[in-house]
Protein backbone atom coordinates (compact mmCIF):
# COMPACT_ATOMS: atom_id res chain seq x y z
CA UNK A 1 -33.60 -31.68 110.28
CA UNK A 2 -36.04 -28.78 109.11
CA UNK A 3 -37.54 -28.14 105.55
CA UNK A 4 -34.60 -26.82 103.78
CA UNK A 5 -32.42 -29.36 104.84
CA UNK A 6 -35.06 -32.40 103.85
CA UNK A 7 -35.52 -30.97 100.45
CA UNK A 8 -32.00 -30.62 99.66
CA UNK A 9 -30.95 -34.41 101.04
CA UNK A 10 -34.21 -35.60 99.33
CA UNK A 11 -33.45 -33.88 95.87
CA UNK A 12 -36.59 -32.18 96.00
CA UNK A 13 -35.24 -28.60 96.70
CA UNK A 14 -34.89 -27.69 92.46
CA UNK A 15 -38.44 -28.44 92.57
CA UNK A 16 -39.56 -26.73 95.23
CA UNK A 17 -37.82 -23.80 94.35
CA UNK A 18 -39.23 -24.11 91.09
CA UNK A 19 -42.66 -24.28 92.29
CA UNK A 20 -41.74 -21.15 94.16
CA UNK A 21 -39.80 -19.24 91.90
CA UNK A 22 -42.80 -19.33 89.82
CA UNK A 23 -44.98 -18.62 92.36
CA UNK A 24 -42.64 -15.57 93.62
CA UNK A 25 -41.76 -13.97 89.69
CA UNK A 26 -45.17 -13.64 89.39
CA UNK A 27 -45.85 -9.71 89.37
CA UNK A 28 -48.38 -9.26 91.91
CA UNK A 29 -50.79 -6.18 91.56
CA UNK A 30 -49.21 -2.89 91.72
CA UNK A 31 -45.50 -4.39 92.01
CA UNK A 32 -43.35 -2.17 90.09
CA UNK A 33 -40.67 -3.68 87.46
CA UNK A 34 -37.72 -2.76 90.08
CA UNK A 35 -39.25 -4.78 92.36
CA UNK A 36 -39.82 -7.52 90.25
CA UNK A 37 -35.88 -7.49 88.61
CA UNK A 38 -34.65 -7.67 92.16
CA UNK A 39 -37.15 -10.56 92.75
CA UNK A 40 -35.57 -12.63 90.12
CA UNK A 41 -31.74 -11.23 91.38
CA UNK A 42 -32.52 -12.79 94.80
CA UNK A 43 -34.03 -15.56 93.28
CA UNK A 44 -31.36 -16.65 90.84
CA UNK A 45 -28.50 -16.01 93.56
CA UNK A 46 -30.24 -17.93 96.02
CA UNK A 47 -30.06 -20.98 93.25
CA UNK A 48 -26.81 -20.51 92.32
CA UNK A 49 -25.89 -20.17 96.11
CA UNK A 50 -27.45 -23.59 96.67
CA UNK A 51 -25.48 -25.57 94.02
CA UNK A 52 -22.22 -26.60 95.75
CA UNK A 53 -19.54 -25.47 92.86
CA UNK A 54 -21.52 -22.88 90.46
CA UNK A 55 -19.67 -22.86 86.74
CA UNK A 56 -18.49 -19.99 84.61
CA UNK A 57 -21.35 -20.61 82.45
CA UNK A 58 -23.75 -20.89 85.16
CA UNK A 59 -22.73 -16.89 86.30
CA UNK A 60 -22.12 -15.85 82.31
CA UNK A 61 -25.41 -16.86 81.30
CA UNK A 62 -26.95 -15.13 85.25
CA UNK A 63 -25.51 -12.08 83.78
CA UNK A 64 -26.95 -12.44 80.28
CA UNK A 65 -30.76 -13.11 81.60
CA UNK A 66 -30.18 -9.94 84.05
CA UNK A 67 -29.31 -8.18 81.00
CA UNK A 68 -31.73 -9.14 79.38
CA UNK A 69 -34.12 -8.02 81.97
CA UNK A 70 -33.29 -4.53 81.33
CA UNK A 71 -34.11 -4.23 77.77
CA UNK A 72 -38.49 -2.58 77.69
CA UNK A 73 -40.36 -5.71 76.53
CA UNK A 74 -37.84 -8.22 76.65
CA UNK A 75 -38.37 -8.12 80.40
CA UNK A 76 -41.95 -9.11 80.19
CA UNK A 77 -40.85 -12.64 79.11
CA UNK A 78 -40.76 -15.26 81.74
CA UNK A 79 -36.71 -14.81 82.40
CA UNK A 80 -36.92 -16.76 85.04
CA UNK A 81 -37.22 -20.59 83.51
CA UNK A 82 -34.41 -19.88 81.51
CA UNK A 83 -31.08 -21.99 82.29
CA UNK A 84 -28.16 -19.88 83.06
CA UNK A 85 -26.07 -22.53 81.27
CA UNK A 86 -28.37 -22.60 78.06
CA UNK A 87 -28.19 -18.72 77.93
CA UNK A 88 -24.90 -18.89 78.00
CA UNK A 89 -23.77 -21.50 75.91
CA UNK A 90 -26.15 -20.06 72.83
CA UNK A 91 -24.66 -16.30 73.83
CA UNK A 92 -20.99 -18.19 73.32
CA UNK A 93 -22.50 -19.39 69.57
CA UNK A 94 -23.75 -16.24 69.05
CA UNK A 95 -20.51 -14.56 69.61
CA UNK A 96 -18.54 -17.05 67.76
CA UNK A 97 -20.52 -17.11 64.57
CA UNK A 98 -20.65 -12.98 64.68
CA UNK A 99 -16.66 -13.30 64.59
CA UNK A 100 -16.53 -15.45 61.90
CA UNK A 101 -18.94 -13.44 59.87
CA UNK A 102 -16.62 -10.33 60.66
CA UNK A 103 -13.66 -12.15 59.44
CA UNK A 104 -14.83 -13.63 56.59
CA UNK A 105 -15.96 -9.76 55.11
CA UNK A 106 -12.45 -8.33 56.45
CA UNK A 107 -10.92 -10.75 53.81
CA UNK A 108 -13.24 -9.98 51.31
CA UNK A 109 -12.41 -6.18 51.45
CA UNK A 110 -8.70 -6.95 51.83
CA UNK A 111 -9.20 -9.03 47.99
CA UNK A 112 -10.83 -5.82 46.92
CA UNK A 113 -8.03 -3.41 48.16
CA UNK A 114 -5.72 -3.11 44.81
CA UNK A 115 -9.27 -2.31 42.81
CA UNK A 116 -9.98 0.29 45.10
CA UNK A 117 -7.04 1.78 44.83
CA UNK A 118 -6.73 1.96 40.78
CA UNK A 119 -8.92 4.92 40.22
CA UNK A 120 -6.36 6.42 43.03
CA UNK A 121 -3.25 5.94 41.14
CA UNK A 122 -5.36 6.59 37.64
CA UNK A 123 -6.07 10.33 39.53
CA UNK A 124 -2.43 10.37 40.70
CA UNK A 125 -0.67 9.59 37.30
CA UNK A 126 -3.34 12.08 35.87
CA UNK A 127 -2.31 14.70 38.31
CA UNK A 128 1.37 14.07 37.37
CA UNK A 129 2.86 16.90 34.61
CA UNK A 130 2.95 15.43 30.92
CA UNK A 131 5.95 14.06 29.60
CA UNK A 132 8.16 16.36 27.92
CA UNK A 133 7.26 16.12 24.19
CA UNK A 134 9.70 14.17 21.78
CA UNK A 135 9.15 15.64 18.18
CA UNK A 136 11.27 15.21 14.92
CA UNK A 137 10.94 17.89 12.63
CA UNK A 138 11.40 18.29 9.26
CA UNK A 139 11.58 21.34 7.14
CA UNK A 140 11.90 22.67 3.32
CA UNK A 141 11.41 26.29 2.43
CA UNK A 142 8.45 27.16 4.33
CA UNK A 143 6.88 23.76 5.18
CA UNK A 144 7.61 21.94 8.09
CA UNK A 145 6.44 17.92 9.05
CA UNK A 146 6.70 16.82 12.51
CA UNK A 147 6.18 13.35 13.76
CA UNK A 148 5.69 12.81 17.74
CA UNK A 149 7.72 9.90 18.59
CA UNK A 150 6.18 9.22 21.55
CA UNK A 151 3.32 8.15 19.62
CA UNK A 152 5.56 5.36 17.80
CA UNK A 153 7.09 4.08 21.25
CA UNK A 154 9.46 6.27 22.44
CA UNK A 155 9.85 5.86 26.09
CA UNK A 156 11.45 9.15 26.54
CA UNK A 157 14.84 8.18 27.72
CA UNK A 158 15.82 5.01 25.33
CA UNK A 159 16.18 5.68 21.62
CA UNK A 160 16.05 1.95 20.62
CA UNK A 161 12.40 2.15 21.87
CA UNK A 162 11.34 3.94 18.31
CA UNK A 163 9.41 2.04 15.77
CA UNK A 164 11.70 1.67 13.03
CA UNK A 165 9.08 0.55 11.09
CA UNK A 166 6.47 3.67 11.71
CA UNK A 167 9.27 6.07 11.31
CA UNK A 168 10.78 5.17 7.68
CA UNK A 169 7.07 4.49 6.84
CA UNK A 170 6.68 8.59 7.99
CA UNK A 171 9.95 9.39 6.03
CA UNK A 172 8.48 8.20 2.77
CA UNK A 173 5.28 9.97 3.01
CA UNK A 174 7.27 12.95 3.27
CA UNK A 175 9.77 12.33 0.58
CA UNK A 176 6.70 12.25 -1.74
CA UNK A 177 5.43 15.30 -0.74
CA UNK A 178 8.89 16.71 -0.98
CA UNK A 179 10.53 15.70 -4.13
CA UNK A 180 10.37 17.45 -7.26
CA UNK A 181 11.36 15.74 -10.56
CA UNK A 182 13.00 17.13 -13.32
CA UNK A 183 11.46 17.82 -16.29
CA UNK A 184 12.67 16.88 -19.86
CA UNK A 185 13.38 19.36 -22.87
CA UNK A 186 10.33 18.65 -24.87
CA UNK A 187 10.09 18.65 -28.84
CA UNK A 188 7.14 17.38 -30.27
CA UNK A 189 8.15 17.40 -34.05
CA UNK A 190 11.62 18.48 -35.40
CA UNK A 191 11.84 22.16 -36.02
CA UNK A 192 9.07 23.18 -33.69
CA UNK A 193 9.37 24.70 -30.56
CA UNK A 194 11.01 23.37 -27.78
CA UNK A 195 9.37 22.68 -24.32
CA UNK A 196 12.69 23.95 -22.06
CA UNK A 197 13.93 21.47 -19.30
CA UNK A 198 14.02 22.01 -15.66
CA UNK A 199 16.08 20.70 -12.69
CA UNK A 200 14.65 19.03 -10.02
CA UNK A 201 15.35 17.24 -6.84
CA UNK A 202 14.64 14.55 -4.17
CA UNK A 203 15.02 13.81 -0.46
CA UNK A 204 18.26 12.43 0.66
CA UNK A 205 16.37 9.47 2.28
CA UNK A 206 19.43 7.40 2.54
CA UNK A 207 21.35 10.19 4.38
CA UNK A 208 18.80 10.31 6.58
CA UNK A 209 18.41 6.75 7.52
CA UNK A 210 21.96 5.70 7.75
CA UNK A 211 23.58 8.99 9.45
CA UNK A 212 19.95 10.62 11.52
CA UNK A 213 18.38 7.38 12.91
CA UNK A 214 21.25 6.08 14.96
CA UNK A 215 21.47 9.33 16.76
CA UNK A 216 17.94 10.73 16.31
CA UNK A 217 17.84 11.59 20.28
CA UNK A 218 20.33 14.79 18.87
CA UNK A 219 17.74 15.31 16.67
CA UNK A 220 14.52 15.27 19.02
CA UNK A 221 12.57 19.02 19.08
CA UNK A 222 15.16 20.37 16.90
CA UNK A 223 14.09 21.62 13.51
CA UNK A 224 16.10 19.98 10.64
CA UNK A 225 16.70 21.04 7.08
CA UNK A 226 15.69 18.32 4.79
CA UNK A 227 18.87 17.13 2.45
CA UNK A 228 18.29 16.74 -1.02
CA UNK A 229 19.99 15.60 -3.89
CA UNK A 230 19.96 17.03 -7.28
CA UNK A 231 17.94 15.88 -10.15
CA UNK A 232 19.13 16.58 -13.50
CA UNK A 233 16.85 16.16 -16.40
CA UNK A 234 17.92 13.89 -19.20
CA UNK A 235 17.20 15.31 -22.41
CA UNK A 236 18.58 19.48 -22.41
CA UNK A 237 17.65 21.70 -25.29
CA UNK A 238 20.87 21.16 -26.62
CA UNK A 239 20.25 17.10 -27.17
CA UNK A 240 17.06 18.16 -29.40
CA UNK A 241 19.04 21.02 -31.20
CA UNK A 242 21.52 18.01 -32.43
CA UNK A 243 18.83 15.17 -32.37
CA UNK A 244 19.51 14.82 -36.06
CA UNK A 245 23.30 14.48 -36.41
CA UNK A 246 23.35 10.85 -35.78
CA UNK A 247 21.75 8.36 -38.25
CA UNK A 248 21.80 5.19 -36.23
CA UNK A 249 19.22 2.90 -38.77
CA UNK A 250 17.57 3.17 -42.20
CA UNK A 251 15.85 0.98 -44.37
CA UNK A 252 13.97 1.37 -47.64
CA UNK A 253 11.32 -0.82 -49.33
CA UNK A 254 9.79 -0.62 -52.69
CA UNK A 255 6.69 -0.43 -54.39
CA UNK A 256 5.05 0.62 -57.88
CA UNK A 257 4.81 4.08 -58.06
CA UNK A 258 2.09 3.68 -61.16
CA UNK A 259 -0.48 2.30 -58.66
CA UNK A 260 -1.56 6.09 -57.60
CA UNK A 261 -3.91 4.74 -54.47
CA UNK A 262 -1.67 3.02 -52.88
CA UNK A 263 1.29 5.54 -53.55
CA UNK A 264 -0.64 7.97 -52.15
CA UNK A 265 -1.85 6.00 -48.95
CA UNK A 266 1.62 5.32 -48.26
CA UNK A 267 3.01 9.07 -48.86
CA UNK A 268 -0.35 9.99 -46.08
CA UNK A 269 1.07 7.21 -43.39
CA UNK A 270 5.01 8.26 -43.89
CA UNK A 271 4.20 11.93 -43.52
CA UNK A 272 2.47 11.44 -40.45
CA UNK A 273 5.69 9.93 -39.23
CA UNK A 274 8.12 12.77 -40.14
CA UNK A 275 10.18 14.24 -37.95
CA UNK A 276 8.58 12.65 -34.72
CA UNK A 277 10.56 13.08 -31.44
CA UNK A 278 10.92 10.53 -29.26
CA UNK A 279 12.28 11.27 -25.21
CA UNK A 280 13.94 8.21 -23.40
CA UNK A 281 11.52 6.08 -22.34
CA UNK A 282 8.44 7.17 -24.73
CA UNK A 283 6.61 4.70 -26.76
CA UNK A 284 5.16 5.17 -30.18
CA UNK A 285 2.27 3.38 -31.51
CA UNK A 286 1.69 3.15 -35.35
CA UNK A 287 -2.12 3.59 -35.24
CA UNK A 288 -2.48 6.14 -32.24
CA UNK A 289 0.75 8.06 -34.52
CA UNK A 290 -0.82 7.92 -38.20
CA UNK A 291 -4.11 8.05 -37.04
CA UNK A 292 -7.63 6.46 -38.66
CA UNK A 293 -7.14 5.81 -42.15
CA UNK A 294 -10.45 7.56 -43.89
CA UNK A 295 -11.58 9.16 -47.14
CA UNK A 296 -12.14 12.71 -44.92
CA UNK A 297 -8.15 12.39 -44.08
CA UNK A 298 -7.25 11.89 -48.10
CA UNK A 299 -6.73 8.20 -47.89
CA UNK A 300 -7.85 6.16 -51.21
CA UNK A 301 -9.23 2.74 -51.50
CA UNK A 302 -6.28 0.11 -52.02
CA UNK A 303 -7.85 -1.92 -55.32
CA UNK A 304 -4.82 -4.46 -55.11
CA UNK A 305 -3.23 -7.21 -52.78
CA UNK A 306 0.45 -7.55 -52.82
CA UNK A 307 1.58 -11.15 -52.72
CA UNK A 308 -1.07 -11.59 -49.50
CA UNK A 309 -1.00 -8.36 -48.22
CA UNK A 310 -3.98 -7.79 -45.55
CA UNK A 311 -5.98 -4.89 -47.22
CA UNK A 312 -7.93 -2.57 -45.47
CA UNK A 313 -9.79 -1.67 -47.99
CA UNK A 314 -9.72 2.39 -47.49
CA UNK A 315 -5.82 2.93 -46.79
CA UNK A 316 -4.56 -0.15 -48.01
CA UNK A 317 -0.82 -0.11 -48.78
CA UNK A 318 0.08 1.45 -45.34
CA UNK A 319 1.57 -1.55 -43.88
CA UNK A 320 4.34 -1.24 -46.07
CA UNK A 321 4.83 2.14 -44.22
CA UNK A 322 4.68 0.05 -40.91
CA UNK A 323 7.20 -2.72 -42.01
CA UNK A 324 9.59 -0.11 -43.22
CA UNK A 325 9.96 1.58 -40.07
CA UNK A 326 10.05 -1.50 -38.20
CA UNK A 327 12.94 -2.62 -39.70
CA UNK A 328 14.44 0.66 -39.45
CA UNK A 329 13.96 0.33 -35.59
CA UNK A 330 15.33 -2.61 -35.59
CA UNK A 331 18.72 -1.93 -37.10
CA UNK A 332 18.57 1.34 -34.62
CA UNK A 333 18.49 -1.35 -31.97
CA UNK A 334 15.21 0.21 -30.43
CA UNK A 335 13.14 -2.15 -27.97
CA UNK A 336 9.75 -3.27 -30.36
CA UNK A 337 7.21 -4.25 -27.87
CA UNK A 338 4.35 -4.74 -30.60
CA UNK A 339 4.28 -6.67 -33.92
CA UNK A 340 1.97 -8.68 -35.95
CA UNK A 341 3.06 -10.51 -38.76
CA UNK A 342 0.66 -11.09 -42.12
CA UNK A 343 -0.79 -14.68 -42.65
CA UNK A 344 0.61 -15.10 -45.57
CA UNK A 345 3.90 -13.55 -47.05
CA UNK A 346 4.45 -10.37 -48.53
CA UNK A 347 7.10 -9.33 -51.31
CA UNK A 348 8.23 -6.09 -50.14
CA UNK A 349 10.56 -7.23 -46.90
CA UNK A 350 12.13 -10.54 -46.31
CA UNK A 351 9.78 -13.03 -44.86
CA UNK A 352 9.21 -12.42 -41.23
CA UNK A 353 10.25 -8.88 -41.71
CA UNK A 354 6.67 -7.38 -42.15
CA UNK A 355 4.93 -5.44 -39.52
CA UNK A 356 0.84 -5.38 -40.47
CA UNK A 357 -1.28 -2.94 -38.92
CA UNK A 358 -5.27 -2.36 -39.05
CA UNK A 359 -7.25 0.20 -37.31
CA UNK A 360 -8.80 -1.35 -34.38
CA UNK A 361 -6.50 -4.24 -35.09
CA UNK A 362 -2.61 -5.19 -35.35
CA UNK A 363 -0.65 -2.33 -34.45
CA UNK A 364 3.42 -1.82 -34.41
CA UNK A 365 4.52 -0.22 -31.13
CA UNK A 366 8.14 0.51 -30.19
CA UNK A 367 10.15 2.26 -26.92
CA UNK A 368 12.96 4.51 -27.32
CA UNK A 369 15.84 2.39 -25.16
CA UNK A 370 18.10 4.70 -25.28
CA UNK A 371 18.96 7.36 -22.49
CA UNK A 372 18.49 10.54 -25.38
CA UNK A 373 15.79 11.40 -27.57
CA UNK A 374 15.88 9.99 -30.99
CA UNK A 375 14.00 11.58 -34.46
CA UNK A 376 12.30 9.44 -37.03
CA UNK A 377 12.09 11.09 -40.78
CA UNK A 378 10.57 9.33 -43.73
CA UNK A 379 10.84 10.04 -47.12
CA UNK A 380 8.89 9.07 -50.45
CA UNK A 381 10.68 9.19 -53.84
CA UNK A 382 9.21 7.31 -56.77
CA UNK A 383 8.70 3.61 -56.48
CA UNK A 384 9.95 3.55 -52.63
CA UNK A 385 10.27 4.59 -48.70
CA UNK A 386 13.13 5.35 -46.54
CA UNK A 387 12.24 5.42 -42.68
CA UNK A 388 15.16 6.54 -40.80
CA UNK A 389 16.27 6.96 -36.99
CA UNK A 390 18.46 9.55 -35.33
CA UNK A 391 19.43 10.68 -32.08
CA UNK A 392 22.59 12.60 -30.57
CA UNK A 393 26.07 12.25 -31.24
CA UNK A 394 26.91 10.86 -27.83
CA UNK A 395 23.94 8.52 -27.85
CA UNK A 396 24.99 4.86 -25.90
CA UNK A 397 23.30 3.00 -29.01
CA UNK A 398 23.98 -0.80 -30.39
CA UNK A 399 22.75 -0.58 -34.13
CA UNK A 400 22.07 -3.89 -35.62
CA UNK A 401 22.46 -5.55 -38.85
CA UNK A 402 19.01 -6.76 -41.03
CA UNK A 403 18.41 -8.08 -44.57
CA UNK A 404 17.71 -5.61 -47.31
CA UNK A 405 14.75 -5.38 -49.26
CA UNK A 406 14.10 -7.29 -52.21
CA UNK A 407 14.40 -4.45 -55.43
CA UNK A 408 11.82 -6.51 -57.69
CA UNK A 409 8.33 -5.22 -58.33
CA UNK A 410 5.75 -7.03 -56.43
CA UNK A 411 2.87 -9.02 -58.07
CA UNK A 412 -0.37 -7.26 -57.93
CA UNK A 413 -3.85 -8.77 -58.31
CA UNK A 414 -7.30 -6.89 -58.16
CA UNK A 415 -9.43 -7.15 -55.39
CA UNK A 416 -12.54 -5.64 -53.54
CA UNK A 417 -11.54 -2.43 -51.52
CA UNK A 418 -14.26 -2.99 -49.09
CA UNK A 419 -13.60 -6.54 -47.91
CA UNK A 420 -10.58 -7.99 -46.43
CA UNK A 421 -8.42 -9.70 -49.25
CA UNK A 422 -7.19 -12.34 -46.54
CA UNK A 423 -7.11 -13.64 -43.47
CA UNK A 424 -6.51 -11.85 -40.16
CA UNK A 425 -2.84 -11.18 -39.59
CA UNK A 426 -1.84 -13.62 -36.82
CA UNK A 427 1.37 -12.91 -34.56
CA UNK A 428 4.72 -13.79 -34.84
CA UNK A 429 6.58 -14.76 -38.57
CA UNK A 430 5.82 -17.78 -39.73
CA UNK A 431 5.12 -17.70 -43.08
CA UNK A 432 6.69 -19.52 -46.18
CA UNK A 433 6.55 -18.71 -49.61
CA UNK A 434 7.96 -17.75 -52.54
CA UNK A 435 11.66 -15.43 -52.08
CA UNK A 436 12.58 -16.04 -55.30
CA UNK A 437 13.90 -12.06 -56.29
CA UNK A 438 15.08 -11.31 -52.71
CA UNK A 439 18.55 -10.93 -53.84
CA UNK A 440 17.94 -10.03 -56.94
CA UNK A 441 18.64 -6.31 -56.26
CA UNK A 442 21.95 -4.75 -55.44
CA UNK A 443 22.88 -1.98 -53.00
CA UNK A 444 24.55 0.75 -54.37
CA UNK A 445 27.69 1.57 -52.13
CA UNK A 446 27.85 5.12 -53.28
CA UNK A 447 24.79 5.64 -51.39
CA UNK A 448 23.64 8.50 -53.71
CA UNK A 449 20.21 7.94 -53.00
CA UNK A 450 17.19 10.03 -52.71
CA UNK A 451 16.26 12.97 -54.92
CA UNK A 452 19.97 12.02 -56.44
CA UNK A 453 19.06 8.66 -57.78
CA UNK A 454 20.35 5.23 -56.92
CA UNK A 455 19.48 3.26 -54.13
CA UNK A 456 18.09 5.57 -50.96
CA UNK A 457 18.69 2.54 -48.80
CA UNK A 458 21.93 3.40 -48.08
CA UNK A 459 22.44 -0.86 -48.27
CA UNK A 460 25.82 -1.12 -47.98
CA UNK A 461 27.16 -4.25 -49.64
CA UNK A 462 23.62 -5.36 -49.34
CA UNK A 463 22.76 -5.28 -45.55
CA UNK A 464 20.81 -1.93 -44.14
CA UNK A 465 21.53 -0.31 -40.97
CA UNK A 466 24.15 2.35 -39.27
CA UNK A 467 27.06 1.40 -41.08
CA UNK A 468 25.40 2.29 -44.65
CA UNK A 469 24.87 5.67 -46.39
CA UNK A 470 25.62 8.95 -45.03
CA UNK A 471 25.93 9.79 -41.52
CA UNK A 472 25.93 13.14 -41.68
CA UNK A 473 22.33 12.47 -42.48
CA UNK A 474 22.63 14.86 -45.42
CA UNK A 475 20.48 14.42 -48.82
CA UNK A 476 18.38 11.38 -48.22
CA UNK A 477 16.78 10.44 -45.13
């Protein structure tokens, strides 16, 4: 048996040719690198050679150290105490965790795929032509209005997809901007100059919601003519040339004509009423209508109190004006929306009939109801006041029935002009008292009143309103 042969039976052979191998890898002195690669070739084969069934990994990880061998520096290691089967088994764990690493980022980038590609659609849908535009327009003379319906969800194809909301919301902006109202004959005071009316008109919004809007896709880009409906003015100059021919209420109070102040405090507040015009729908106001009652303006101080009357002081008397023409509106059948009654009763109306009035105080404020102009006149003969209403002869108007005035002189007692002679009026009509006299006077059926004589009340059979007097409005007011 020689060497070889001893080694190999005695298990010594690894070891000796480990004992070699490192005696033989060594480079000796001026051995080139070639030389030294082929060294370790021989080497490693003559191992491998020597085991009896050599594995993959065995020759895998042979080829991975001669590999390594050719990479500058690498080579300089000690290559050859490395086991084939180690090199190869941490090559195999290299691989496999490099192929997991790749496969984990491949699903990462597929997850980030559909945000890549948004910018690209964004740029395609950008590059895409713009939608055909959907606009409904309106016109009138030379304005037009248009209104994008897009912009209010229009899809383009499906009509249903409109804001119905947004789009009458547009309409009425328009039909502001469009209408014109009529105007009403004007006529400040009877006899003056009239103010003539003028037609008008407003957008047929109902024509165009209930006849356009289901079929507005006819409609889209296509320049409409605005419908309109006429608007005809209510009062004409023709209702305030025959304001007057219709007496509709009257009533008359009375007072002592001997008591000059107060006469002529009443004469100031009636004339300021004369011959006012009222439109439909206008409101008068006592104080703003008569005005501050001052010295400047003619008015005297009231020295008396009539049965309670709230004074003034400067001016007093003029609520008799006031409660004369309040009655008078109320047997017109007006709408009062203002009246203040006195605290305690006064002898010139029934009780509850008086309307008291102060400056910065009580006031009596009315609305003319009806759907044509009315005219108030007043008139002041000696010892009383008529306050009538008019309006046109075909006037829709529901006169009422209310209690005459009482014909007896009223008790008068001296006071101070420049203080209050009572308490402050309070609303409503509650006050009690004394009515003896009430029905003392009689109304004169022949209704020759005024300037004539007789009773100007017109009180026929003792009750004033429309169907007393004369309604041609003739003589007395």
């Amino acid at each position: 048996m020689d060497e070889r042969e001893r080694l190999e039976t005695s298990g010594d052979h690894r070891d000796s040719l480990d004992v070699e191998g490192r005696a033989d890898f060594r480079s000796a002195p001026g051995e080139s690198g070639e030389r030294r690669l082929e060294r370790i070739h021989h080497s490693r084969k003559d191992r491998l050679e020597g085991s009896a069934f050599p594995s993959v990994f065995d020759r895998t990880g042979q080829g991975f150290i001669r590999l390594m061998g050719l990479i500058p520096l690498v080579n300089r290691l000690p290559l050859d105490r490395l086991n084939p089967r180690t090199v190869s088994f941490v090559a195999l764990v290299i691989v496999l965790a490099g192929s997991l690493t790749a496969f984990a980022f491949a699903g990462m980038s597929g997850m980030e795929t559909p945000l890549a590609e948004e910018p690209v659609a964004e740029a395609k849908q950008v590059s895409e032509e713009p939608p055909e535009p959907a606009m409904f327009i309106l016109q009138h003379e030379e304005k037009k209005w248009e209104l994008d319906l897009l912009s209010i969800g229009y899809d383009g194809e499906d009509i249903s997809t409109v804001d119905q909301k947004k789009l009458k919301k547009w309409l009425k902006k328009v039909k502001k901007k469009v209408d014109k109202p009529a105007q009403d004959a004007r006529m400040e005071r009877w006899g003056g100059s009239i103010q003539p009316s003028r037609e008008g008109y407003e957008m047929d919004l109902k024509t165009i919601e209930e006849d356009w809007l289901p079929h507005l896709s006819d409609y889209i880009n296509e320049p409409q003519d605005i419908p309109l409906i006429e608007d005809k003015p209510r009062v004409t100059e023709a209702d305030l040339q025959r304001v007057n021919q219709r007496r509709i209420g009257r009533y008359t109070t009375y007072f002592d004509a001997s008591n000059v102040n107060r006469t002529t405090n009443i004469r100031l507040s009636a004339d300021a009423i004369n011959n006012l015009v009222l439109n439909p729908g206008e409101s008068f106001s006592f104080n703003q209508v008569v005005g501050q009652r001052t010295a400047e303006r003619g008015y005297k101080p009231a020295t008396v109190i009539v049965s309670g009357e709230y004074s003034e002081g400067i001016g007093g008397g003029i609520c008799q004006t006031s409660s004369t023409l309040y009655n008078s509106v109320d047997a017109a059948g007006l709408q009062v929306t203002a009246r203040y009654s006195h605290s305690k009763e006064v002898t010139y109306v029934p009780s509850g009939r008086d309307a008291t009035v102060s400056w910065g105080g009580p006031d009596f404020r009315f609305v003319n109801s009806l759907e044509k102009p009315i005219l108030l006149r007043t008139y002041v003969g000696d010892g009383f006041i008529t306050v009538s209403v008019y309006t046109t002869p075909d006037a829709q108007a529901s006169p009422r029935q209310v209690p005459p005035a009482p014909r007896y002189q009223a008790k008068e007692v001296e006071v101070d002009p420049d203080k209050p002679s009572d308490e402050t009026p309070v609303n409503g009509s509650d006050q009690q008292g004394d009515q003896s006299g009430e029905d003392s006077g009689s109304g004169d059926d022949s209704d020759n009143g005024g300037q004539n004589g007789g009773d100007p009340s017109g009180n026929d059979g003792g009750w004033s309103g429309a169907a007393g007097g004369d309604p041609s409005g003739t003589g007395s007011p």
